[in-house]
PDB file of N, CA and C in Angstrom:
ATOM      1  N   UNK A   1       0.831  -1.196   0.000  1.00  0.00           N
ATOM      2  CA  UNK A   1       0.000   0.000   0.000  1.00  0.00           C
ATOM      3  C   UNK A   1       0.867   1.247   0.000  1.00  0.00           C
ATOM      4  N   UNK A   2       1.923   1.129   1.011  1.00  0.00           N
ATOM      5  CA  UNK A   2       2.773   2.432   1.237  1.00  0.00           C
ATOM      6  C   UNK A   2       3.871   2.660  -0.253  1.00  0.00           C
ATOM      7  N   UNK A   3       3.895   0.760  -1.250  1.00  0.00           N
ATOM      8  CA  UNK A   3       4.852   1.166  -1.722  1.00  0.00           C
ATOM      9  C   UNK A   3       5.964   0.381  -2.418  1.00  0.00           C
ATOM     10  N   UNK A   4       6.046  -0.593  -2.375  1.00  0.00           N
ATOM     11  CA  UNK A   4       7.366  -1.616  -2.662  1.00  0.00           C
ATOM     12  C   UNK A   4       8.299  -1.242  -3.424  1.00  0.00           C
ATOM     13  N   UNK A   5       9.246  -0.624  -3.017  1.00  0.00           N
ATOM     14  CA  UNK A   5      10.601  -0.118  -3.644  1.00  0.00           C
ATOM     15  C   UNK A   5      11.653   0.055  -2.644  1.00  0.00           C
ATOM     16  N   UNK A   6      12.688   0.553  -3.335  1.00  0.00           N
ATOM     17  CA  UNK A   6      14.433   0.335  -2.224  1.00  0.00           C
ATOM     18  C   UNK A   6      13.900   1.899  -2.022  1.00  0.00           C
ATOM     19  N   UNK A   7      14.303   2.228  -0.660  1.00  0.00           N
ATOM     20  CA  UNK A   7      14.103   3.156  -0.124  1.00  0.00           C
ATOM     21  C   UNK A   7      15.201   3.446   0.703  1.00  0.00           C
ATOM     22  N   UNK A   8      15.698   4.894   1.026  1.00  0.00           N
ATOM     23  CA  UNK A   8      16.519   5.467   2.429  1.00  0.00           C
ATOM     24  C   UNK A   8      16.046   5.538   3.360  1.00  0.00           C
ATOM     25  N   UNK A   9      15.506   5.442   4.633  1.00  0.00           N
ATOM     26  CA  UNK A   9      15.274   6.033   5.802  1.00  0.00           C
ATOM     27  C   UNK A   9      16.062   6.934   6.438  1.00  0.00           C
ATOM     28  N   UNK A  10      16.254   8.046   6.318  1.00  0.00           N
ATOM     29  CA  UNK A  10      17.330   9.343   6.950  1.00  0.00           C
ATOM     30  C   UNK A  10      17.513   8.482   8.088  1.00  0.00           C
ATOM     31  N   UNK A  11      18.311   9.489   9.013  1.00  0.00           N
ATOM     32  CA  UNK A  11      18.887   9.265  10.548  1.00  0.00           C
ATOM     33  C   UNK A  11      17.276  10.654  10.929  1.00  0.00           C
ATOM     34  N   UNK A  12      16.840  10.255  12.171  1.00  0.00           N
ATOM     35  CA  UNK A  12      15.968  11.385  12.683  1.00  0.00           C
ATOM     36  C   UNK A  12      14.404  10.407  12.384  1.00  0.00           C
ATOM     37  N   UNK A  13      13.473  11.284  12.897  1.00  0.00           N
ATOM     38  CA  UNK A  13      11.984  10.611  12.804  1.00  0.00           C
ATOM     39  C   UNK A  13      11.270  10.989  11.433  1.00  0.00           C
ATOM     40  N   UNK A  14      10.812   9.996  10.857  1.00  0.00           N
ATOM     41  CA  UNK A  14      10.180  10.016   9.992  1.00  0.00           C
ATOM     42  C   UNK A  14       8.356   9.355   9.766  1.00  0.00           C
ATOM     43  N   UNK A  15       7.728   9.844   8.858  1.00  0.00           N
ATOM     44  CA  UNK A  15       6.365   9.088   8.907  1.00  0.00           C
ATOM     45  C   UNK A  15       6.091   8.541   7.874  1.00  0.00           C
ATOM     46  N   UNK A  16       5.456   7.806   7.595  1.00  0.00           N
ATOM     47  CA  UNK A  16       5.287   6.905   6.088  1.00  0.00           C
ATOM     48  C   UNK A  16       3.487   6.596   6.571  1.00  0.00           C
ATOM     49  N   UNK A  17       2.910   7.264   5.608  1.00  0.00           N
ATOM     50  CA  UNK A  17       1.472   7.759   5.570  1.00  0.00           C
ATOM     51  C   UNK A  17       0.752   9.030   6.051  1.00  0.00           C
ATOM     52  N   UNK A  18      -0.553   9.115   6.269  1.00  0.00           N
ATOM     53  CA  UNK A  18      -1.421   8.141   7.228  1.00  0.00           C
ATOM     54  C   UNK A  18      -2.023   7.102   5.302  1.00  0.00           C
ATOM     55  N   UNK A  19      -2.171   6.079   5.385  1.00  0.00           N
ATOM     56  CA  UNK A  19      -3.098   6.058   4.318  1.00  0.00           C
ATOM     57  C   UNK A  19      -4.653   5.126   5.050  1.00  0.00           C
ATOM     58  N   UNK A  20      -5.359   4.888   4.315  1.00  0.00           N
ATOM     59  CA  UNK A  20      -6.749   4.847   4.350  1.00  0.00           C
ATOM     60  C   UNK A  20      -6.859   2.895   4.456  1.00  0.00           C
ATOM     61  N   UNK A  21      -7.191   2.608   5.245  1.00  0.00           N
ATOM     62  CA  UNK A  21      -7.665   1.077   5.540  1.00  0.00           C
ATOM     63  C   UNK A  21      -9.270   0.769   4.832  1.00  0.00           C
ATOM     64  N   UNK A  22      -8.830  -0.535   4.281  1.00  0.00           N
ATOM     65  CA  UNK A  22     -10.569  -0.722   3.813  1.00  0.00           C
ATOM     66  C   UNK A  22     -10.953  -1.685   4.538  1.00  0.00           C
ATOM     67  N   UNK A  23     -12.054  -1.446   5.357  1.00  0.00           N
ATOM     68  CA  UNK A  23     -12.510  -2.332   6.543  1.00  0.00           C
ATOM     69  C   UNK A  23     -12.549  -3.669   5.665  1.00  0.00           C
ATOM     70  N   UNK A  24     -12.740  -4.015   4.790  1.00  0.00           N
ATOM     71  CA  UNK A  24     -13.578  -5.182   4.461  1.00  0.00           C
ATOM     72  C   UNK A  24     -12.477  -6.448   4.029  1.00  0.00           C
ATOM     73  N   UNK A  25     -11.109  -5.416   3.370  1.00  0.00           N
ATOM     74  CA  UNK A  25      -9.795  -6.383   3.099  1.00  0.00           C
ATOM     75  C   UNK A  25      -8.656  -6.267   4.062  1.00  0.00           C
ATOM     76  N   UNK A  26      -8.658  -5.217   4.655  1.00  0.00           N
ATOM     77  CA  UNK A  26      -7.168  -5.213   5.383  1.00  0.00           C
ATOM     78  C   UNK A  26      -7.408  -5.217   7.220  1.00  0.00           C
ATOM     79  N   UNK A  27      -6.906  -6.606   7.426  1.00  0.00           N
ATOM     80  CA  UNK A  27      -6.884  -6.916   8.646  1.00  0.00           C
ATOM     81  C   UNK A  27      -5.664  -6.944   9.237  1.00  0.00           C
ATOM     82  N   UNK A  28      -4.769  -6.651   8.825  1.00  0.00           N
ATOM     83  CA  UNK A  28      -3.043  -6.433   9.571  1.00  0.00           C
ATOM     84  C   UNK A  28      -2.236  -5.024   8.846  1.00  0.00           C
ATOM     85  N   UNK A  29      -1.798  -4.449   9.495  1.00  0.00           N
ATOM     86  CA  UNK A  29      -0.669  -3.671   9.317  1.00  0.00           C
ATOM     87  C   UNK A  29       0.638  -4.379   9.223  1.00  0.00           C
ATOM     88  N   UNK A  30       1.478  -4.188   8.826  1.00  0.00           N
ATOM     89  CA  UNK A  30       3.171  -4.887   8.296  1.00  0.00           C
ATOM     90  C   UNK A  30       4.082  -3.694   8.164  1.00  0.00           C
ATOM     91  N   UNK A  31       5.207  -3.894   8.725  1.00  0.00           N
ATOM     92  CA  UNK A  31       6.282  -3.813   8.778  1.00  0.00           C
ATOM     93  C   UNK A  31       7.648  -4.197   8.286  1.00  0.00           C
ATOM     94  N   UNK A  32       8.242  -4.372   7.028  1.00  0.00           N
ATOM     95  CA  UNK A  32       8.868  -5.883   6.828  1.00  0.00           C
ATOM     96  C   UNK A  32      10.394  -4.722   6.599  1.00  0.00           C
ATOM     97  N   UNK A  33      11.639  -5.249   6.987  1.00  0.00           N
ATOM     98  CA  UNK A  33      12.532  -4.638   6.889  1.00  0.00           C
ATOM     99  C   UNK A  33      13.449  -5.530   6.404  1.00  0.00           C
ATOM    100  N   UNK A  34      14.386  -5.429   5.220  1.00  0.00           N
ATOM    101  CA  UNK A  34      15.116  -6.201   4.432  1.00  0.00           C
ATOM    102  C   UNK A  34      16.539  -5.970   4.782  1.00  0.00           C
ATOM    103  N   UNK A  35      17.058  -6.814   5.669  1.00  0.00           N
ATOM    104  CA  UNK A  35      18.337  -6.187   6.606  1.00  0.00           C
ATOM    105  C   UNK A  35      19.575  -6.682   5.568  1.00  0.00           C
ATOM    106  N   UNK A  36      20.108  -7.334   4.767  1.00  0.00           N
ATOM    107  CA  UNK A  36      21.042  -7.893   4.270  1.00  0.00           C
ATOM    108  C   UNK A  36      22.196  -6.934   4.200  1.00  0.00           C
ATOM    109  N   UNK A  37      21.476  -5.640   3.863  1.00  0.00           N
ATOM    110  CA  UNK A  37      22.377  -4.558   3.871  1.00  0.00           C
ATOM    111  C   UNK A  37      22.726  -3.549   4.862  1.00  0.00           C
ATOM    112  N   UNK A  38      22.082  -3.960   5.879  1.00  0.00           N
ATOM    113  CA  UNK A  38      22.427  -3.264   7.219  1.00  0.00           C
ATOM    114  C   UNK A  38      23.019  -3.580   8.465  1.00  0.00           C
ATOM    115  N   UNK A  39      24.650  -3.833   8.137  1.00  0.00           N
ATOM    116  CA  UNK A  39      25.513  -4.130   8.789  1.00  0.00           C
ATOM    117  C   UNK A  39      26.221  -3.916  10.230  1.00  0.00           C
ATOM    118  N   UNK A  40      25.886  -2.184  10.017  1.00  0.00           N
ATOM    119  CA  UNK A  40      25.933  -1.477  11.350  1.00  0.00           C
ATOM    120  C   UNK A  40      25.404  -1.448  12.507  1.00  0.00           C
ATOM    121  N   UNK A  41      26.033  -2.081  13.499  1.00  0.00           N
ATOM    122  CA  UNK A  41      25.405  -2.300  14.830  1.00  0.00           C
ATOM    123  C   UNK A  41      25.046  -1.211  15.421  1.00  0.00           C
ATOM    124  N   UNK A  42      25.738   0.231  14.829  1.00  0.00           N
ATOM    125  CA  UNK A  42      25.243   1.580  15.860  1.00  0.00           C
ATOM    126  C   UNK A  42      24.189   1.903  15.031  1.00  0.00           C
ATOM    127  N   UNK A  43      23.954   1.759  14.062  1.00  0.00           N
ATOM    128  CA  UNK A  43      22.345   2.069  13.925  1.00  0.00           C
ATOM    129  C   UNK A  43      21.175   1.423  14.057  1.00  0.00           C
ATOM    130  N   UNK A  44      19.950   2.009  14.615  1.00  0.00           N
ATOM    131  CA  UNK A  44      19.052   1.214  15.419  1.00  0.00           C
ATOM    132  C   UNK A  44      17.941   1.707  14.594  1.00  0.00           C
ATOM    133  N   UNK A  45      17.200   1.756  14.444  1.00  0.00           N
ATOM    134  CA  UNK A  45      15.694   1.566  14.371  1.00  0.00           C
ATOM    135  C   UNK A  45      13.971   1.261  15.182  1.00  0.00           C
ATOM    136  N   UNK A  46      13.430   1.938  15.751  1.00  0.00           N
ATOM    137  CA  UNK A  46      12.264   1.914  16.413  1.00  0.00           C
ATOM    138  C   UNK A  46      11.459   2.273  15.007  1.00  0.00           C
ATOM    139  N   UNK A  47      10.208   1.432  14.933  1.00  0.00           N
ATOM    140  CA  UNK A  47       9.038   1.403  14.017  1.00  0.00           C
ATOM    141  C   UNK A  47       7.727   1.192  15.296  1.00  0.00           C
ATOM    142  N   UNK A  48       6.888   2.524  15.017  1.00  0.00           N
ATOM    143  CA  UNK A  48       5.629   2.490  15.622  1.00  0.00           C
ATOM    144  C   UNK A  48       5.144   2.512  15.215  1.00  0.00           C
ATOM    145  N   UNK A  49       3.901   1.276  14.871  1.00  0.00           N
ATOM    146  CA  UNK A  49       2.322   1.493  14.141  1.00  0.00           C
ATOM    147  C   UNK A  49       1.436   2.172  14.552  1.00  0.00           C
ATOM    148  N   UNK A  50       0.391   2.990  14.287  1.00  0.00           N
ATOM    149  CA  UNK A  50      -0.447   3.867  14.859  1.00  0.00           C
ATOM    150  C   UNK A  50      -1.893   3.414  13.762  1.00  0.00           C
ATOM    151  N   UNK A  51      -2.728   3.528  14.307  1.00  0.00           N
ATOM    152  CA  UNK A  51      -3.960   3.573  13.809  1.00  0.00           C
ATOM    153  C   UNK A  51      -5.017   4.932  13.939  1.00  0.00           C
ATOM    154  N   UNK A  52      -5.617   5.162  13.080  1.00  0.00           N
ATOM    155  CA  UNK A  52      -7.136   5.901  13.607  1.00  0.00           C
ATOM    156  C   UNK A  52      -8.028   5.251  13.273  1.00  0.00           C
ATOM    157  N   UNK A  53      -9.198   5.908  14.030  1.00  0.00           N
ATOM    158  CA  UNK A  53     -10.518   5.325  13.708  1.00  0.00           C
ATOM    159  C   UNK A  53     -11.365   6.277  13.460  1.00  0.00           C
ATOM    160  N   UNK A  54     -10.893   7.662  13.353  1.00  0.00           N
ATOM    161  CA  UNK A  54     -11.903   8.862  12.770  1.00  0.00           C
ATOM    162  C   UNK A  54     -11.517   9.625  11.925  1.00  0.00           C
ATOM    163  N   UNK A  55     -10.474   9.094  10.678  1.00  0.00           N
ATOM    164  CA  UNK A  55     -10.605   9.483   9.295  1.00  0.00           C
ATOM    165  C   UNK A  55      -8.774  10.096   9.325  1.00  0.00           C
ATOM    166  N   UNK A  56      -7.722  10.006  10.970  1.00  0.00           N
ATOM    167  CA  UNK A  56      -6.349  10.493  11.208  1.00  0.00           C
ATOM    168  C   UNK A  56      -6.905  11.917  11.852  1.00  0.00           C
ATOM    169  N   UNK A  57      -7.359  12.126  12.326  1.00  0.00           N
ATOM    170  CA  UNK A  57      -7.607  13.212  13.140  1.00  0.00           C
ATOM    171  C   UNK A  57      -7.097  12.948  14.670  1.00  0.00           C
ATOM    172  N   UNK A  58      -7.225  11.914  15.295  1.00  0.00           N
ATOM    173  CA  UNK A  58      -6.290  11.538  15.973  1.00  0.00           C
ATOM    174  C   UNK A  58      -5.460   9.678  16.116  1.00  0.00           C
ATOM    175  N   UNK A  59      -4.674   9.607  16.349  1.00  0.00           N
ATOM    176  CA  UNK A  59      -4.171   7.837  16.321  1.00  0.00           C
ATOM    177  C   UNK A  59      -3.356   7.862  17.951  1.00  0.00           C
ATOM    178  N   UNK A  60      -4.171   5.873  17.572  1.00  0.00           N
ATOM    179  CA  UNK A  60      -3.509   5.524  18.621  1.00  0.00           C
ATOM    180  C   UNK A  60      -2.240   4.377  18.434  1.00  0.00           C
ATOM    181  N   UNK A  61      -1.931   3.943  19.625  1.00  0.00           N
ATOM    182  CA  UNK A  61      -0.861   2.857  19.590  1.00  0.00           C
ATOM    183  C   UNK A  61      -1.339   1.610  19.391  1.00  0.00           C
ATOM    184  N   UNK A  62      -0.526   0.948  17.961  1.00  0.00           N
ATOM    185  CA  UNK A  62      -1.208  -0.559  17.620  1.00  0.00           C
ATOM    186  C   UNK A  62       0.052  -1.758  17.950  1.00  0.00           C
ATOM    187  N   UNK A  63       1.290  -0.986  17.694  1.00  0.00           N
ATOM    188  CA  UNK A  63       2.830  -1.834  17.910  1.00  0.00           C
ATOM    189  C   UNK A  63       3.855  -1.283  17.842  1.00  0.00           C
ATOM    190  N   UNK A  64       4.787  -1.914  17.777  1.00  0.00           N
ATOM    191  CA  UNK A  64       6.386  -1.501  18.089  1.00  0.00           C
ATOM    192  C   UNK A  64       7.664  -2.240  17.836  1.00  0.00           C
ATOM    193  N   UNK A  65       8.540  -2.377  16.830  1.00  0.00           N
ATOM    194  CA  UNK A  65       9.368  -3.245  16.761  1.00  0.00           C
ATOM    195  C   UNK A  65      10.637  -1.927  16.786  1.00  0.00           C
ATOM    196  N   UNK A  66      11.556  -2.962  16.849  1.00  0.00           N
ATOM    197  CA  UNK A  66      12.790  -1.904  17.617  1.00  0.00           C
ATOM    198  C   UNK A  66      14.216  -3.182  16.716  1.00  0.00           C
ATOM    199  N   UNK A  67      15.003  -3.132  16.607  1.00  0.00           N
ATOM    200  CA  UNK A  67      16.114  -3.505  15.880  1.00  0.00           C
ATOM    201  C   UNK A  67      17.129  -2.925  15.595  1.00  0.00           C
ATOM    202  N   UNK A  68      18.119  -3.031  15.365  1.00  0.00           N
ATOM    203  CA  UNK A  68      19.760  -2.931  15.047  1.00  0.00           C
ATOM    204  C   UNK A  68      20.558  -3.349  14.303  1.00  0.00           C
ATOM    205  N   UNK A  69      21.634  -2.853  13.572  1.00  0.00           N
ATOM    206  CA  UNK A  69      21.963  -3.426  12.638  1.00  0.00           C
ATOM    207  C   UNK A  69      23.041  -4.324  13.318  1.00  0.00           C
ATOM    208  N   UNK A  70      23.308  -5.463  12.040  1.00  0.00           N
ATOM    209  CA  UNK A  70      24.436  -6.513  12.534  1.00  0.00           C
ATOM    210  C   UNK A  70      24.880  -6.873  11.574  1.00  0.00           C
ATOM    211  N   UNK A  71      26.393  -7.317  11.581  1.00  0.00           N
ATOM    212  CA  UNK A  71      27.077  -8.209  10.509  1.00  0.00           C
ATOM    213  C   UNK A  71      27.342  -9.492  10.135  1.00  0.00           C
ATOM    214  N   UNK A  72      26.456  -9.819  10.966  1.00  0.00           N
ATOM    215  CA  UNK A  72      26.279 -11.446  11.392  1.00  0.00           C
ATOM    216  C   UNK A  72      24.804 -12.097  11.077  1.00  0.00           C
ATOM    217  N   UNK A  73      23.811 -11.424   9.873  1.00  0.00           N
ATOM    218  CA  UNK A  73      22.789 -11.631  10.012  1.00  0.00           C
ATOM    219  C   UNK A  73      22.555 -13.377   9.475  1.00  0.00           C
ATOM    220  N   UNK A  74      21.346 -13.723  10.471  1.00  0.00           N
ATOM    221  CA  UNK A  74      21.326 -15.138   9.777  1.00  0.00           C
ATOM    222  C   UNK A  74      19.670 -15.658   9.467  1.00  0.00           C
ATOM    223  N   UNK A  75      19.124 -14.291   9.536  1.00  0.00           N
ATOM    224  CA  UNK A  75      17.824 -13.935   8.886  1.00  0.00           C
ATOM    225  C   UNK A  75      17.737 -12.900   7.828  1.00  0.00           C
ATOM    226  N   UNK A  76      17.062 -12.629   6.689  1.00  0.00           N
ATOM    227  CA  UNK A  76      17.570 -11.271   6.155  1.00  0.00           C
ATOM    228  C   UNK A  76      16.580 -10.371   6.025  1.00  0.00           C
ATOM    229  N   UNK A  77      15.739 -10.945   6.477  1.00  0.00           N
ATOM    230  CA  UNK A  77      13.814 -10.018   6.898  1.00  0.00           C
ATOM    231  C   UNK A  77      13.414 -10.061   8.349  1.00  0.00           C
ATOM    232  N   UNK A  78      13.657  -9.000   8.935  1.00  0.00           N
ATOM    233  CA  UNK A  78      12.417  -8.698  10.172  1.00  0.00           C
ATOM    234  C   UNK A  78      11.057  -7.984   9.917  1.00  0.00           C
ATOM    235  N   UNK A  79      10.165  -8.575  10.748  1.00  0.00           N
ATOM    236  CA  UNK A  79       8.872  -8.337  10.113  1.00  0.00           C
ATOM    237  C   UNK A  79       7.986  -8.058  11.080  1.00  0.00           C
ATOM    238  N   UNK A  80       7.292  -6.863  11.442  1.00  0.00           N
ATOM    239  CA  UNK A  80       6.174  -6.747  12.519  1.00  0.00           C
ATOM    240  C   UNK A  80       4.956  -6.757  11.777  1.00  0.00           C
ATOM    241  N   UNK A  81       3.799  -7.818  12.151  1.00  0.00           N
ATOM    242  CA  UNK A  81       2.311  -8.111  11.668  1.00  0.00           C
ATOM    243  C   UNK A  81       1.564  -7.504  12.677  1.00  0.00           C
ATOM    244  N   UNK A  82       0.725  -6.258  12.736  1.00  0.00           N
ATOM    245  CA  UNK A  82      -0.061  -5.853  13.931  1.00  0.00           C
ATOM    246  C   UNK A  82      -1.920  -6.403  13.521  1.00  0.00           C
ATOM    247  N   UNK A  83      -2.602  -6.551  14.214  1.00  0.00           N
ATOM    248  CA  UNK A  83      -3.972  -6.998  13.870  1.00  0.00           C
ATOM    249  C   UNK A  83      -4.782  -5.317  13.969  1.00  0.00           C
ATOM    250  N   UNK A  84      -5.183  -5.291  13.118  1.00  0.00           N
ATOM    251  CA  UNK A  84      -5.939  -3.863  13.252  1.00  0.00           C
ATOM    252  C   UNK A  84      -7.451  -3.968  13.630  1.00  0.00           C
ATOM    253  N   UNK A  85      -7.744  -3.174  14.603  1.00  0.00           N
ATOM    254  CA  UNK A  85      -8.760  -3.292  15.183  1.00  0.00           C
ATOM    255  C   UNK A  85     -10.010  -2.888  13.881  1.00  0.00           C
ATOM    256  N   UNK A  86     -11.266  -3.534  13.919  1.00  0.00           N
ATOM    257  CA  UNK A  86     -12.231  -3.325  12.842  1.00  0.00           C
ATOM    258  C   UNK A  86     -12.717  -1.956  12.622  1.00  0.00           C
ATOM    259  N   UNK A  87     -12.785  -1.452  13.878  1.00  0.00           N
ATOM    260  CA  UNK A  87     -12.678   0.573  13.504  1.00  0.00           C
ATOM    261  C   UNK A  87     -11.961   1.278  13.367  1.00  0.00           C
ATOM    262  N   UNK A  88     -10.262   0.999  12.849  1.00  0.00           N
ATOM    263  CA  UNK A  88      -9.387   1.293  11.963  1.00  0.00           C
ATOM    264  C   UNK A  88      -9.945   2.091  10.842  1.00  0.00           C
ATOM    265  N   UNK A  89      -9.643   2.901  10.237  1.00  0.00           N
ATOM    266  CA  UNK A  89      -9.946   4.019   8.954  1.00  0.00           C
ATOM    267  C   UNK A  89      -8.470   4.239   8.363  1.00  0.00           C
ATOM    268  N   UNK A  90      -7.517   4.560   9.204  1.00  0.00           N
ATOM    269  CA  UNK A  90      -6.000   5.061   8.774  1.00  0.00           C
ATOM    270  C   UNK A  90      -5.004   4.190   9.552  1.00  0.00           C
ATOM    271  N   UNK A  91      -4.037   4.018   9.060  1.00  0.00           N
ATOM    272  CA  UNK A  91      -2.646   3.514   9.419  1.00  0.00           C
ATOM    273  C   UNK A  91      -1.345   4.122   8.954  1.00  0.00           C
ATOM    274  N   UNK A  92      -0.596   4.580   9.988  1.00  0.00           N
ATOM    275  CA  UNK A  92       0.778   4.995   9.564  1.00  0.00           C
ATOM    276  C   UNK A  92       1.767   4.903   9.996  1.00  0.00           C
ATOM    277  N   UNK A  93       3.206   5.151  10.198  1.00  0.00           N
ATOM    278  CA  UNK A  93       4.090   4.178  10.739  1.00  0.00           C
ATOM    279  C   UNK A  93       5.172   5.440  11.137  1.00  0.00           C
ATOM    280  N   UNK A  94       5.478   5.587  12.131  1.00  0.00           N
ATOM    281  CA  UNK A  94       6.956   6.519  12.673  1.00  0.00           C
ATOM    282  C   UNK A  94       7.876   5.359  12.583  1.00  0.00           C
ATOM    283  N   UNK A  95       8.900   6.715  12.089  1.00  0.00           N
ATOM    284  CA  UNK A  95      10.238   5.236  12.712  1.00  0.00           C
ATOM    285  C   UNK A  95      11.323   6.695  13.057  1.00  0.00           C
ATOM    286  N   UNK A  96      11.886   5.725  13.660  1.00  0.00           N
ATOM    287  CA  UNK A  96      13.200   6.225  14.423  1.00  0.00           C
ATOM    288  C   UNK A  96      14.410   6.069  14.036  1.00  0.00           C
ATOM    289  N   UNK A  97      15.237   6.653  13.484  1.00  0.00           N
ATOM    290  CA  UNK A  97      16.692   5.780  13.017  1.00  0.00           C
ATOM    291  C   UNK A  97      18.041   6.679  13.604  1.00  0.00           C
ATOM    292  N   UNK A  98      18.367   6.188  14.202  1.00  0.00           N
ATOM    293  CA  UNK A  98      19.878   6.768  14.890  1.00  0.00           C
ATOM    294  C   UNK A  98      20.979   5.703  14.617  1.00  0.00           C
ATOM    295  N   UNK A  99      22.245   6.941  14.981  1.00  0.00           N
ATOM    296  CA  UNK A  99      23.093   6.319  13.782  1.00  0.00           C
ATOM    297  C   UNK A  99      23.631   6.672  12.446  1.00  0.00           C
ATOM    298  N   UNK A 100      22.716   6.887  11.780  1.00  0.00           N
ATOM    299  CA  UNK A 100      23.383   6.758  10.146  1.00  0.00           C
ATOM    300  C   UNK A 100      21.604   6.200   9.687  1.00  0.00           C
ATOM    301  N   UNK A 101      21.923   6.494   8.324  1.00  0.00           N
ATOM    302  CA  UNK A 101      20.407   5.807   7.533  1.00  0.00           C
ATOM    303  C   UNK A 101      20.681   4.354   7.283  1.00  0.00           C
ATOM    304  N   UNK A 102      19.280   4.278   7.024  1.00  0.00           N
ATOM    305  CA  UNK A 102      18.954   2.740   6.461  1.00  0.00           C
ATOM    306  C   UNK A 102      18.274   2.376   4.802  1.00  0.00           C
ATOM    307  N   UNK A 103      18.922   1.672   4.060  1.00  0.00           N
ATOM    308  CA  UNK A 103      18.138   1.289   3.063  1.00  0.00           C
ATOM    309  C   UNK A 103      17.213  -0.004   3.405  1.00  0.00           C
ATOM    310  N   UNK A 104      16.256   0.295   2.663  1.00  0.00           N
ATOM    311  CA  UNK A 104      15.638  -1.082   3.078  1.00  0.00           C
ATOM    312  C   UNK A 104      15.284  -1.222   1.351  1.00  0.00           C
ATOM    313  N   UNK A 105      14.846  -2.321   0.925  1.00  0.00           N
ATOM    314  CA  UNK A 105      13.963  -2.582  -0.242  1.00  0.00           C
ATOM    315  C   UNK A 105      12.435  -3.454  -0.224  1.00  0.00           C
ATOM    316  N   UNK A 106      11.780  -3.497   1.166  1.00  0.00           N
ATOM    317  CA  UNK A 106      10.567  -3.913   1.094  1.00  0.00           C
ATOM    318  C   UNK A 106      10.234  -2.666   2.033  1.00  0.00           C
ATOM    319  N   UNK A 107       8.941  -2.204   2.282  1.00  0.00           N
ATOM    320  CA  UNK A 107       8.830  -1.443   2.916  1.00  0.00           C
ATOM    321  C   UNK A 107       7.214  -1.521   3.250  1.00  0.00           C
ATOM    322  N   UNK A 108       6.544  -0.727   4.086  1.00  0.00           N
ATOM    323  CA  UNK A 108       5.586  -0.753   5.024  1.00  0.00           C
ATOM    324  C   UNK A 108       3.829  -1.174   4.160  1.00  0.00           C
ATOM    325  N   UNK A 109       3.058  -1.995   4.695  1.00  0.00           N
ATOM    326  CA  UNK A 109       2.025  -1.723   3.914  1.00  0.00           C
ATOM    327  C   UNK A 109       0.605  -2.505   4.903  1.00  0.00           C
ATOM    328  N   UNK A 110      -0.309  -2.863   4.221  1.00  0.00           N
ATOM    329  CA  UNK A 110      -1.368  -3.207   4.604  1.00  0.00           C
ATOM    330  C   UNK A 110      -1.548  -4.356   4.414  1.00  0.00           C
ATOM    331  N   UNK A 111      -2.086  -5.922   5.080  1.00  0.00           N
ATOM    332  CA  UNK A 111      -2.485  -6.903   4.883  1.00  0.00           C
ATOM    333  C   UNK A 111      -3.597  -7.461   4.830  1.00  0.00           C
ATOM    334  N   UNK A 112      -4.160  -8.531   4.219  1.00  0.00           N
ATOM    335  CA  UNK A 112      -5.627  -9.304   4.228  1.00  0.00           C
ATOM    336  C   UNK A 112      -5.233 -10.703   4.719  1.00  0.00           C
ATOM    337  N   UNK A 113      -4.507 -10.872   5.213  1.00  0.00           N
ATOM    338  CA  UNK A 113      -4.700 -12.413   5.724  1.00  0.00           C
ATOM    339  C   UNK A 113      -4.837 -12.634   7.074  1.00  0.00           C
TER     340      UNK A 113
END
């Protein structure tokens, strides 16, 4: 939904949306981060999911994944699945990156399963 392409994440807070949930297909929010290339242990990463339920006028807290880079990876995807509550309308995602930036090449979106 947000996007599937190689992307930067600066160093500093960033937002990726709000975009629009359709009650009827999207029952998870996702997170998926493609680490192969993120070697650096001093850079970290916090990802917060947020939801609304009255069109992003205000959001609340749905999840939280937090990670670091390493040179030793022996996974090459971390992935946060949040369940979105059925009066969901919007979803959008802060992240945090200190350190240095991050490329990723999968990036944030909406699920039906």
């Amino acid at each position: 939904v947000f996007g599937a392409q190689k992307i930067t994440i600066p160093e500093g807070t960033n937002t990726f949306g709000p975009v629009a949930v359709n009650q009827f297909n999207h029952r998870f929010a996702t997170f998926d981060i493609e680490r192969s290339q993120w070697t650096d242990p001093k850079i970290t990463l916090r990802a917060r999911i947020d939801y609304s339920t009255d069109g992003g006028k205000t959001w609340r807290y749905l999840c939280l994944i937090d990670s670091r880079g390493s040179p030793s990876w022996t996974k090459s995807t971390t992935t946060a699945v949040c369940e979105l509550p059925p009066t969901a309308t919007h979803v959008q995602i802060i992240s945090t990156v200190a350190g240095g930036s991050i490329t990723i090449t999968r990036s944030p979106g909406l699920g039906t399963k």
